[in-house]
C-alpha atoms as a PDB file:
ATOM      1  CA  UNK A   1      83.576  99.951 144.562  1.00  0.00           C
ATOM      2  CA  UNK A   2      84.799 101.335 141.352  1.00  0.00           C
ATOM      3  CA  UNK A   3      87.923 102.388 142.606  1.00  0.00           C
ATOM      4  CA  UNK A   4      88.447  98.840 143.680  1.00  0.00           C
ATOM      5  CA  UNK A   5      88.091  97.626 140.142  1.00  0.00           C
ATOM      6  CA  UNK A   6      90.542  99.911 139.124  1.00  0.00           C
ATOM      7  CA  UNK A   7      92.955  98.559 141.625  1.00  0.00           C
ATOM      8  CA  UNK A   8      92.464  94.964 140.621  1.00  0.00           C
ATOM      9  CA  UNK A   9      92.882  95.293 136.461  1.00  0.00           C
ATOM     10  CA  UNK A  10      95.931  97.524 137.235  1.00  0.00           C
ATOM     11  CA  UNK A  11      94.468 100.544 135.194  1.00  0.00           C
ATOM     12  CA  UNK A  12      93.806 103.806 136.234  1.00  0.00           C
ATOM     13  CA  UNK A  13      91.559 105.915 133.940  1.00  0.00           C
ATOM     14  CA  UNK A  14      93.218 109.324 135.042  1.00  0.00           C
ATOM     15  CA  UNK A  15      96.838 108.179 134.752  1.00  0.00           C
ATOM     16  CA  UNK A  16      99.310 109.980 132.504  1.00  0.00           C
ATOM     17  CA  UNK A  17     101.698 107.338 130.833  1.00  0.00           C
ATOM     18  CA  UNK A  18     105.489 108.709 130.605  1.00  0.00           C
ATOM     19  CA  UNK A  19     107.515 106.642 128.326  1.00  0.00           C
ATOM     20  CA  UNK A  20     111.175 107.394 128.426  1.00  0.00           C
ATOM     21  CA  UNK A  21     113.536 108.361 125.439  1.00  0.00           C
ATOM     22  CA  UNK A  22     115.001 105.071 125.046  1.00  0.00           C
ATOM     23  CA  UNK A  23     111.954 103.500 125.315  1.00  0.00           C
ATOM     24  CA  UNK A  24     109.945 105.335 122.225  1.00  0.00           C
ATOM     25  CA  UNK A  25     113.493 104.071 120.442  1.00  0.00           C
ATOM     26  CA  UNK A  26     112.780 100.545 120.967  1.00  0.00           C
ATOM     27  CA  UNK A  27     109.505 101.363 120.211  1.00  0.00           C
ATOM     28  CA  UNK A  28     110.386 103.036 116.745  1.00  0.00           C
ATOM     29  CA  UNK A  29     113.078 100.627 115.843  1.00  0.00           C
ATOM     30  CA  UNK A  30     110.375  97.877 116.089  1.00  0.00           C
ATOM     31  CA  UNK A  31     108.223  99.742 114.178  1.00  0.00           C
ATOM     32  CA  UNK A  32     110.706 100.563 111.399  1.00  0.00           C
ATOM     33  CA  UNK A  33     111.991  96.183 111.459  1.00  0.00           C
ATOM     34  CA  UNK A  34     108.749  95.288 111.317  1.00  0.00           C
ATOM     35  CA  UNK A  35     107.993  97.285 108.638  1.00  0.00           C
ATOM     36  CA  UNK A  36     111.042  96.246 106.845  1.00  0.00           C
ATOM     37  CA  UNK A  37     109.701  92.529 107.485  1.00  0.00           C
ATOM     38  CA  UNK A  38     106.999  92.711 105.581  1.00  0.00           C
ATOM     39  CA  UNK A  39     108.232  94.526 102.960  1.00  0.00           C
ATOM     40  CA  UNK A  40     110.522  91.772 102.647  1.00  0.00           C
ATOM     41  CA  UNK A  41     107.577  89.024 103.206  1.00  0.00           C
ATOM     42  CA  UNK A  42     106.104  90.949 100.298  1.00  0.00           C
ATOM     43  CA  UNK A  43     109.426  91.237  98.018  1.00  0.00           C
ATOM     44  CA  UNK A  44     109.986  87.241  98.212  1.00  0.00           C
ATOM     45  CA  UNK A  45     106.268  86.472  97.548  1.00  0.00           C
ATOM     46  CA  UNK A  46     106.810  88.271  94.497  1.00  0.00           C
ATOM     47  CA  UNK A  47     110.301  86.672  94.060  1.00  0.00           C
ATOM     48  CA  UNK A  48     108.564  82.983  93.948  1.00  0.00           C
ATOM     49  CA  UNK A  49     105.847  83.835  91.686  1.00  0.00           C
ATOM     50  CA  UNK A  50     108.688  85.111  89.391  1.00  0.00           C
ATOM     51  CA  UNK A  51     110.497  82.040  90.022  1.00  0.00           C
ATOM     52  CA  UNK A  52     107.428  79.789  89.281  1.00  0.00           C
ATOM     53  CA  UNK A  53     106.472  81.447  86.342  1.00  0.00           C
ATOM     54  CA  UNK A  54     110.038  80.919  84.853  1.00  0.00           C
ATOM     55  CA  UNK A  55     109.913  77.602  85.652  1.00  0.00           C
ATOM     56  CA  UNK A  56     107.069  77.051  83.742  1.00  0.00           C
ATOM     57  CA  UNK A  57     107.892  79.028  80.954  1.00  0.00           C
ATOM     58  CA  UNK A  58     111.126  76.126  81.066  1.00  0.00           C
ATOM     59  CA  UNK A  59     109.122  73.272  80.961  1.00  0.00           C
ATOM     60  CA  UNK A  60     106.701  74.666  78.434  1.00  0.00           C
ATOM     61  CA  UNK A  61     110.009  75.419  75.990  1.00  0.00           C
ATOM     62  CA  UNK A  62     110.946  71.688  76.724  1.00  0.00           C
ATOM     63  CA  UNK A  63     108.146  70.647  74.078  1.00  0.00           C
ATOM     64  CA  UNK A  64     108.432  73.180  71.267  1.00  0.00           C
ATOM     65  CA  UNK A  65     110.426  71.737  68.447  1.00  0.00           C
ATOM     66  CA  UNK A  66     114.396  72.783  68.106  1.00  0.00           C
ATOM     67  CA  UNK A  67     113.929  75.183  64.922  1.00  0.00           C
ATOM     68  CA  UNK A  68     111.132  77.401  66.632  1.00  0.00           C
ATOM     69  CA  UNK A  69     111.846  81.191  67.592  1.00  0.00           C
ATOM     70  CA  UNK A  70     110.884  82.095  70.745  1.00  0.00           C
ATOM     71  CA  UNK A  71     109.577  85.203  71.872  1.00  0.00           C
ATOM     72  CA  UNK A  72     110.690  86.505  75.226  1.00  0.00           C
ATOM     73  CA  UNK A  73     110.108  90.373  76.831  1.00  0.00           C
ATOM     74  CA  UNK A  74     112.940  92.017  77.476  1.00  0.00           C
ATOM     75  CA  UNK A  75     111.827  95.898  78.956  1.00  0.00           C
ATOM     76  CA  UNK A  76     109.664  96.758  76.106  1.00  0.00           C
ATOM     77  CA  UNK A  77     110.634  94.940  73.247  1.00  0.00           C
ATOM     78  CA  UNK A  78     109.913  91.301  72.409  1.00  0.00           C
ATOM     79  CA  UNK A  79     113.486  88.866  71.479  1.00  0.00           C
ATOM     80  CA  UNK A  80     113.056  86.158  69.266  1.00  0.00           C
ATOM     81  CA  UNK A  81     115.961  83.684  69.888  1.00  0.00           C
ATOM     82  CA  UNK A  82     116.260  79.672  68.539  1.00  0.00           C
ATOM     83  CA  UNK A  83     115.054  77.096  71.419  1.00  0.00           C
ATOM     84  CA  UNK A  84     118.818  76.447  73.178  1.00  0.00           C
ATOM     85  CA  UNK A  85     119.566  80.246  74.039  1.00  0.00           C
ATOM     86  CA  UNK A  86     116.248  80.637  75.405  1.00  0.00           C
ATOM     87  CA  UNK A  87     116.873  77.802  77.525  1.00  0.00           C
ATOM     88  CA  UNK A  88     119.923  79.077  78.436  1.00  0.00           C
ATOM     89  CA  UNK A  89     118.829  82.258  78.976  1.00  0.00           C
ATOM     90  CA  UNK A  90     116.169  80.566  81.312  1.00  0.00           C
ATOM     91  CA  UNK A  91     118.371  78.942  83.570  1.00  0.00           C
ATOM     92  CA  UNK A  92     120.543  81.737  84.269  1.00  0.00           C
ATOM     93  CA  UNK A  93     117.943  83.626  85.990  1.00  0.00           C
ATOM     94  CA  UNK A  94     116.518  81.023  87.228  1.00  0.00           C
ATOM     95  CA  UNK A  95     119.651  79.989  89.421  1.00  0.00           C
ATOM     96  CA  UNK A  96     120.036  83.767  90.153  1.00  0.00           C
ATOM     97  CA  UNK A  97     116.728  83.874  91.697  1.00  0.00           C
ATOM     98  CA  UNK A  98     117.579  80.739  93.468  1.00  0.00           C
ATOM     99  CA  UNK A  99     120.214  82.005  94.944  1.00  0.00           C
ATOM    100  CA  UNK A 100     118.651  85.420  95.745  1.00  0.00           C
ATOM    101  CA  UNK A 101     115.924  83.787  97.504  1.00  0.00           C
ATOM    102  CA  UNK A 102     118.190  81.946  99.761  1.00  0.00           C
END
């Protein structure tokens, strides 16, 4: 009777399963663009935060007066520049992540 199972699910508990060499190569090279996939799912999550955070940081500049310094990090050290550059500076990498993300 248990033999008949066997026979019916298509499984056999003894069996020895031989994959061929091109078959572990699909195999791997799934496993390596899948892995690659996600690291890229994970790279442009991180690209859109970046990208909303700069565009709030844009419209948050929009209501400071025109004579205020603004701080912004660059590596380790703060830059104090007058409202326009900032803007400017803004909207440069804010179209280069644009572009990047498409």
């Amino acid at each position: 009777m248990s033999a008949r199972k066997n026979v019916q699910s298509g499984f056999q508990q003894d069996s020895d399963v031989y994959i061929t060499y091109e078959d572990q190569q699909k195999i791997n090279k799934f496993a390596r663009q899948n892995a690659k996939m996600d690291d890229l799912k994970e790279e442009l999550k991180i690209k859109q935060n970046e990208l909303k955070n700069l565009e709030d940081a844009s419209d948050e500049i929009v209501l400071l007066d025109e004579d205020a310094k603004i701080p912004y990090h660059i590596g380790e050290v703060f830059i104090y520049e007058d409202l326009e550059k900032t803007q400017v500076y803004l909207l440069v990498i804010v179209y280069s992540l644009i572009v990047l993300l498409r």
